[in-house]
Protein backbone atom coordinates (compact mmCIF):
# COMPACT_ATOMS: atom_id res chain seq x y z
CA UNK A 1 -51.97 10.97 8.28
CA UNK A 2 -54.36 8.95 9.94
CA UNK A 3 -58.24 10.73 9.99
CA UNK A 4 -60.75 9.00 12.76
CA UNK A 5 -64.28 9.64 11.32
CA UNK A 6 -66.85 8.89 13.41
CA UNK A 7 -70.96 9.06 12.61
CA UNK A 8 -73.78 7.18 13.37
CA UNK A 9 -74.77 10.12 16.09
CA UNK A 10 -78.65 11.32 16.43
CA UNK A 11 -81.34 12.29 19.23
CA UNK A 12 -83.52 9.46 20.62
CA UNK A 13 -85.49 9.06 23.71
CA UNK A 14 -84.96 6.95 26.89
CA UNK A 15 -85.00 3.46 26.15
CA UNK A 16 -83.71 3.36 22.27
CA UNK A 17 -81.29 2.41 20.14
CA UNK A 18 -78.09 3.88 18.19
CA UNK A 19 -75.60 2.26 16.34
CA UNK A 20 -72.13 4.84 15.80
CA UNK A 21 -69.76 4.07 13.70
CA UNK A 22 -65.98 5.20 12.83
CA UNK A 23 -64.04 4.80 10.04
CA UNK A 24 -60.16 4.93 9.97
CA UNK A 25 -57.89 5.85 7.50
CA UNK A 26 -54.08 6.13 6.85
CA UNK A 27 -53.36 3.22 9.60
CA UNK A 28 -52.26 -0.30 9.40
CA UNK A 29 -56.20 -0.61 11.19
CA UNK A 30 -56.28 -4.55 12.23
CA UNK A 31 -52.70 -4.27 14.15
CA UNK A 32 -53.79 -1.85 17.21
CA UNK A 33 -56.68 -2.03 20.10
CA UNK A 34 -59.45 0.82 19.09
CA UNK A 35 -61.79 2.29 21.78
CA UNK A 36 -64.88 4.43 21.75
CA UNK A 37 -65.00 7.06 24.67
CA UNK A 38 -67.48 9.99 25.52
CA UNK A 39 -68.01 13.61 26.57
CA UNK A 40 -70.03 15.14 28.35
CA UNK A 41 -70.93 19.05 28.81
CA UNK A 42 -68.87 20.21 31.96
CA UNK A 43 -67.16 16.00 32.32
CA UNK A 44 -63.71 14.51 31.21
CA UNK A 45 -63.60 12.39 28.35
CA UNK A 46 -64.07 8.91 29.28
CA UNK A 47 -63.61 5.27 27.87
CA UNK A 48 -66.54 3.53 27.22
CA UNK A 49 -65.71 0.67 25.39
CA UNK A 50 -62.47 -1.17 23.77
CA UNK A 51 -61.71 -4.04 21.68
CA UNK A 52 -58.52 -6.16 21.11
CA UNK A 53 -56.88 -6.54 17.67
CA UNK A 54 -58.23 -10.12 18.43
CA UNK A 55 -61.67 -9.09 19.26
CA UNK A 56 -61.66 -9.33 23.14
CA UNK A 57 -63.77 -6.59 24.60
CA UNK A 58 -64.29 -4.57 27.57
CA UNK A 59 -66.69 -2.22 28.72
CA UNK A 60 -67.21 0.59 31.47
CA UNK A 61 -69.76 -0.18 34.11
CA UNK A 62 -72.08 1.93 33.42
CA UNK A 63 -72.22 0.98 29.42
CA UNK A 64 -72.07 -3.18 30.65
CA UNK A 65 -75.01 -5.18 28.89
CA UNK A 66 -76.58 -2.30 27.00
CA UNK A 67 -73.45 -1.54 24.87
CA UNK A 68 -71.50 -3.58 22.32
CA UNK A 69 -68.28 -2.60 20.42
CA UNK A 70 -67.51 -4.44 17.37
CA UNK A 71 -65.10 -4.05 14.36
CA UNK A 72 -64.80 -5.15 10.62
CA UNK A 73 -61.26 -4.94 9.95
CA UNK A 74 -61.85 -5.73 5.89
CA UNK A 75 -63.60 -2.05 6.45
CA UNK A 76 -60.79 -0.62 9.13
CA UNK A 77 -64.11 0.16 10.72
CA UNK A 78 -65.13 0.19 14.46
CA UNK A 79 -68.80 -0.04 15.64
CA UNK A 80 -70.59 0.84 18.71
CA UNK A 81 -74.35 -0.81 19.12
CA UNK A 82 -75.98 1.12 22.21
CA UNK A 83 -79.20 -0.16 23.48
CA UNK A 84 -81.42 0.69 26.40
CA UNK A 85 -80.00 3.76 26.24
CA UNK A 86 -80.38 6.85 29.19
CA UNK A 87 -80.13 10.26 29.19
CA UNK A 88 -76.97 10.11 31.12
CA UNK A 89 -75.77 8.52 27.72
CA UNK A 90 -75.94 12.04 26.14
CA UNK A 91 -72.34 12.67 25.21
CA UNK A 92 -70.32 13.27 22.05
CA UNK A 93 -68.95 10.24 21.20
CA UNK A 94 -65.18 9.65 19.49
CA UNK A 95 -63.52 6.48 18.50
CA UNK A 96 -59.46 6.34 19.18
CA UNK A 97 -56.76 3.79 19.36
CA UNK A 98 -56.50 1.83 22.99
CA UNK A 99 -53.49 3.10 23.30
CA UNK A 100 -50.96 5.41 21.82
CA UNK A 101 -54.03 8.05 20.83
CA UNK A 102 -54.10 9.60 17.19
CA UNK A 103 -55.36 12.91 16.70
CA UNK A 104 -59.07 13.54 17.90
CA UNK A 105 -61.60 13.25 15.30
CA UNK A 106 -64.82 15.90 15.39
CA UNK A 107 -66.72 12.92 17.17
CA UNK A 108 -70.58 12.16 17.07
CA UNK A 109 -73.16 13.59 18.94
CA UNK A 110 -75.70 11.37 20.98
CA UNK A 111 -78.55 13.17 22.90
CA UNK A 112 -80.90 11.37 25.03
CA UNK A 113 -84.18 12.99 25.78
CA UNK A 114 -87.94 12.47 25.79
């Protein structure tokens, strides 16, 4: 069965830095699109970020030029460098397939706050 793990999570203040990451296990990793999305209190999850098997990348608005998603397929590992970041950032965090979701993992916490 394949387990999402995703860390990397912490409280910083307006203008910092975070880097999440999310490990995946029990997939053929390298073959599918992988994502990172956010929730809220009181919001829908959303997609924040997603990456091609091939590495192409795209990004919600709001996330554009202060976000970057990477992956290390050798590692069937997805990253998520945030920078800049605001307190409407504040979220937990999950990594998922692109498509064809797997089973939510707990997530990771990010709080922005001064």
């Amino acid at each position: 069965q394949v387990q999402l793990v995703e860390s990397g999570g912490g409280k910083v203040q307006p203008g910092e830095s975070l880097r999440l990451s999310c490990a995946a296990s029990g997939s053929i990793f390298r073959l599918y699109a992988m994502a990172w999305y956010r929730q809220a209190p009181g919001k829908q999850r959303e997609l924040v970020a997603s990456i091609t098997q091939y590495g192409g990348t795209n990004y919600a608005d709001s996330v554009k030029g202060r976000f970057t998603i990477s992956r290390d397929n050798a590692k069937s590992t997805v990253y998520l460098q945030m920078n800049s970041l605001k307190p409407e950032d504040t979220a937990v965090y999950y990594c998922n397939r692109a498509q064809t979701l797997l089973p939510w993992g707990r997530g990771t916490q990010v709080t922005i706050s001064s």
